[in-house]
Protein backbone atom coordinates (compact mmCIF):
# COMPACT_ATOMS: atom_id res chain seq x y z
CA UNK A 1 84.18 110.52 115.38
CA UNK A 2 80.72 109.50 115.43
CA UNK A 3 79.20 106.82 113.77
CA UNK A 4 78.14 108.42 110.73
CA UNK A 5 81.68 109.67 110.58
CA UNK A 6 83.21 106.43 111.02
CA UNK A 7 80.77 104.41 108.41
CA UNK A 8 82.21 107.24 105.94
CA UNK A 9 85.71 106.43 106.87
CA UNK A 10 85.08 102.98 106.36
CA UNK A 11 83.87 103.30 103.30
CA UNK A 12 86.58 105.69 101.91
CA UNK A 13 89.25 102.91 103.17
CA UNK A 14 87.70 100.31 101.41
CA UNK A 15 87.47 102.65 98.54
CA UNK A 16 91.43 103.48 99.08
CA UNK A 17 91.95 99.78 99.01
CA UNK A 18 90.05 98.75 95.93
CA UNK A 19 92.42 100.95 94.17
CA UNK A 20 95.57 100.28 96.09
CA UNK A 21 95.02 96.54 94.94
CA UNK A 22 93.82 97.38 90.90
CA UNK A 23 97.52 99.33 91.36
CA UNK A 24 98.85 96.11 92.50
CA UNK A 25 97.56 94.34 88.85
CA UNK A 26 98.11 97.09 86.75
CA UNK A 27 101.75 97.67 87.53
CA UNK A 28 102.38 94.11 87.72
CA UNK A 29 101.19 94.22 84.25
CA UNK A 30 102.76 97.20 82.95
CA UNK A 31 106.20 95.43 84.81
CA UNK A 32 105.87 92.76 81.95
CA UNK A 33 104.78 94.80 79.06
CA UNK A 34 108.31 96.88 78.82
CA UNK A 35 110.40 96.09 75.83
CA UNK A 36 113.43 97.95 74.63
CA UNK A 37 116.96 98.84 76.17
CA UNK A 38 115.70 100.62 79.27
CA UNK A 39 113.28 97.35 80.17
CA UNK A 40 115.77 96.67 83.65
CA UNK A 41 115.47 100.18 85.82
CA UNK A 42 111.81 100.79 85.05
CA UNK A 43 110.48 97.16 85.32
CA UNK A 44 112.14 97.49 88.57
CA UNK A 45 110.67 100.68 88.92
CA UNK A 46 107.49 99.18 88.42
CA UNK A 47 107.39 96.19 90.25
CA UNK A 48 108.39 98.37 93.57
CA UNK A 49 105.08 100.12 92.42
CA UNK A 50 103.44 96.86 92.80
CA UNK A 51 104.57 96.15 96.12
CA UNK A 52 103.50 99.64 97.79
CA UNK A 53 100.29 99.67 96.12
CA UNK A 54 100.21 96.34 98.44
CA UNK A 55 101.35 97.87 101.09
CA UNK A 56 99.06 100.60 100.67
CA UNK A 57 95.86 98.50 100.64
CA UNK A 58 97.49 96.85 103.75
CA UNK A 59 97.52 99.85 105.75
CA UNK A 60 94.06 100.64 104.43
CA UNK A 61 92.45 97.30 105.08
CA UNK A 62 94.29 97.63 108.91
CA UNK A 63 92.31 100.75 109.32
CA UNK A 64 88.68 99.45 108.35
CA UNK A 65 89.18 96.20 111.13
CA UNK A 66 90.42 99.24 113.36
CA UNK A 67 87.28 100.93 113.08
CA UNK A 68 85.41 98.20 113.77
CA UNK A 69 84.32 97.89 110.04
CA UNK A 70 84.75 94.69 107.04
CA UNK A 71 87.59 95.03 104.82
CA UNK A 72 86.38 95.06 100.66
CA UNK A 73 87.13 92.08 98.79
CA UNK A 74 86.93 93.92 95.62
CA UNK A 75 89.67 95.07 93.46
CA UNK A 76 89.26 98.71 91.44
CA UNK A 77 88.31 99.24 87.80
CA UNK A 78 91.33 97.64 85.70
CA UNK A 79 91.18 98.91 81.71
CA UNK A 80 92.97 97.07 79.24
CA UNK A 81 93.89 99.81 76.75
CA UNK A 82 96.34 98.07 75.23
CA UNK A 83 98.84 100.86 74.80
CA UNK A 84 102.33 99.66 76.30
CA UNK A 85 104.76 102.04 75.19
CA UNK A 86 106.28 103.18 78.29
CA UNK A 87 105.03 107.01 77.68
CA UNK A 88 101.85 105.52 77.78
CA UNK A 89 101.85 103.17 80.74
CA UNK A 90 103.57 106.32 82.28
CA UNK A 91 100.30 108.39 81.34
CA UNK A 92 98.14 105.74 82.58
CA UNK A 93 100.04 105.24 86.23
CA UNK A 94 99.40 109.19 86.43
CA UNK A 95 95.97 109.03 86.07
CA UNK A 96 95.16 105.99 88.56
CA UNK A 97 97.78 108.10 91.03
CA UNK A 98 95.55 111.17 90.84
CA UNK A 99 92.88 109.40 91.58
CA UNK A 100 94.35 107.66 94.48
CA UNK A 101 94.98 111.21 96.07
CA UNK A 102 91.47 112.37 95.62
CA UNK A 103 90.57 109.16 97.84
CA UNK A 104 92.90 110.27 100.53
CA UNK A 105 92.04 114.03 100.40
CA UNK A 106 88.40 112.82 100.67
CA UNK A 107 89.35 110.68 104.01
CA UNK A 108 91.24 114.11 105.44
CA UNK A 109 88.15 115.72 105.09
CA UNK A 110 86.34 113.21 107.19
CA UNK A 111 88.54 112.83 109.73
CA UNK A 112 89.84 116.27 110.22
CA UNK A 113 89.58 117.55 113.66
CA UNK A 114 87.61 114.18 114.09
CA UNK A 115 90.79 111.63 114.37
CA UNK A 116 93.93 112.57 115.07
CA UNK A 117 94.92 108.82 113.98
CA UNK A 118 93.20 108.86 110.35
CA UNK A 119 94.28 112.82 110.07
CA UNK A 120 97.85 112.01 110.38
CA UNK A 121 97.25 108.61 108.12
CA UNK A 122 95.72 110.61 105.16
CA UNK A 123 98.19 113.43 105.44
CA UNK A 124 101.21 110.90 104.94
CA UNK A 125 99.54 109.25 102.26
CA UNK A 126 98.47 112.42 100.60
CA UNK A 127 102.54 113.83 100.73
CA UNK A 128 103.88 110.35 99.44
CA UNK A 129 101.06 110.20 96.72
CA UNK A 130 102.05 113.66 95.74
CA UNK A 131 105.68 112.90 95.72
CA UNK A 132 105.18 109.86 93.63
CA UNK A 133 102.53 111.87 91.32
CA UNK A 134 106.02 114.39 91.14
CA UNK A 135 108.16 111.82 90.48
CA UNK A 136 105.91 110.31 86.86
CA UNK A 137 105.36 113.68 85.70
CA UNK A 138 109.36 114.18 85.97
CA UNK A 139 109.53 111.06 83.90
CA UNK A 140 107.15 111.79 81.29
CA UNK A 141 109.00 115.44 81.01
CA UNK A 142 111.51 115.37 77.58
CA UNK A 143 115.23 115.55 78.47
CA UNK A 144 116.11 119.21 79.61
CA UNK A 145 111.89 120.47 80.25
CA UNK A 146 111.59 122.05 83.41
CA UNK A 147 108.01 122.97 83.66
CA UNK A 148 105.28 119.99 84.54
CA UNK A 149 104.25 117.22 82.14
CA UNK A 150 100.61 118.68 81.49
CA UNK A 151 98.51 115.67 79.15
């Protein structure tokens, strides 16, 4: 990659991790907003959220140092919409997970051809992202649907 190259990748990987960590806040939040009788599985559901969103911006953060670049201290936009019925905080994590993918489909185009390493980075992140964008829309599906959640 050349330097322009890599000052783009940088930036996209800070980018990746300023929303990574707002993930880490908002599903820490959502995690203690859940009332009602199925509060356990999806609190736990969320809170695992939490944690790879930290992972996430781990992995990120590792890749800026790689590159020889500074890792943000900023965190991503965080709303407070005040809506915490679990259809909506399910809405909500959909949203900030599609735009999470756009930042990794951005760093694939980047690095494609360019870096085999940040290739091969964005491509895994872009299949579990995708999986995990899957796996809400499943969620926010009534009982028996079988064609996608579309807001």
């Amino acid at each position: 990659m050349n330097d322009q190259d890599t000052q783009r990748a940088v930036g996209i990987l800070n980018t990746i991790m300023e929303h990574e960590l707002a993930g880490v806040v908002r599903y820490m939040h959502y995690s203690l907003m859940v009332y009602g009788y199925n509060r356990i599985p999806i609190v736990s559901w969320l809170k695992s959220n939490a944690d790879e969103s930290l992972a996430h911006a781990h992995k990120a953060g590792e890749l800026v140092t790689l590159l020889g670049g500074h890792p943000s201290l900023k965190i991503g936009t965080l709303l407070e919409t005040e809506k915490h019925d679990v259809g909506d905080i399910l809405q909500e994590s959909l949203e900030h997970e599609k735009a999470a993918v756009c930042s990794y489909y951005d760093l694939l185009k980047v690095s494609e051809g360019k870096s085999v390493l940040l290739e091969e980075y964005a491509r895994e992140m872009i299949v579990g992202e995708e999986l995990h964008l899957d796996e809400v829309n499943k969620m926010l599906r009534k009982s028996g649907d079988v064609k996608p959640f579309r807001p």
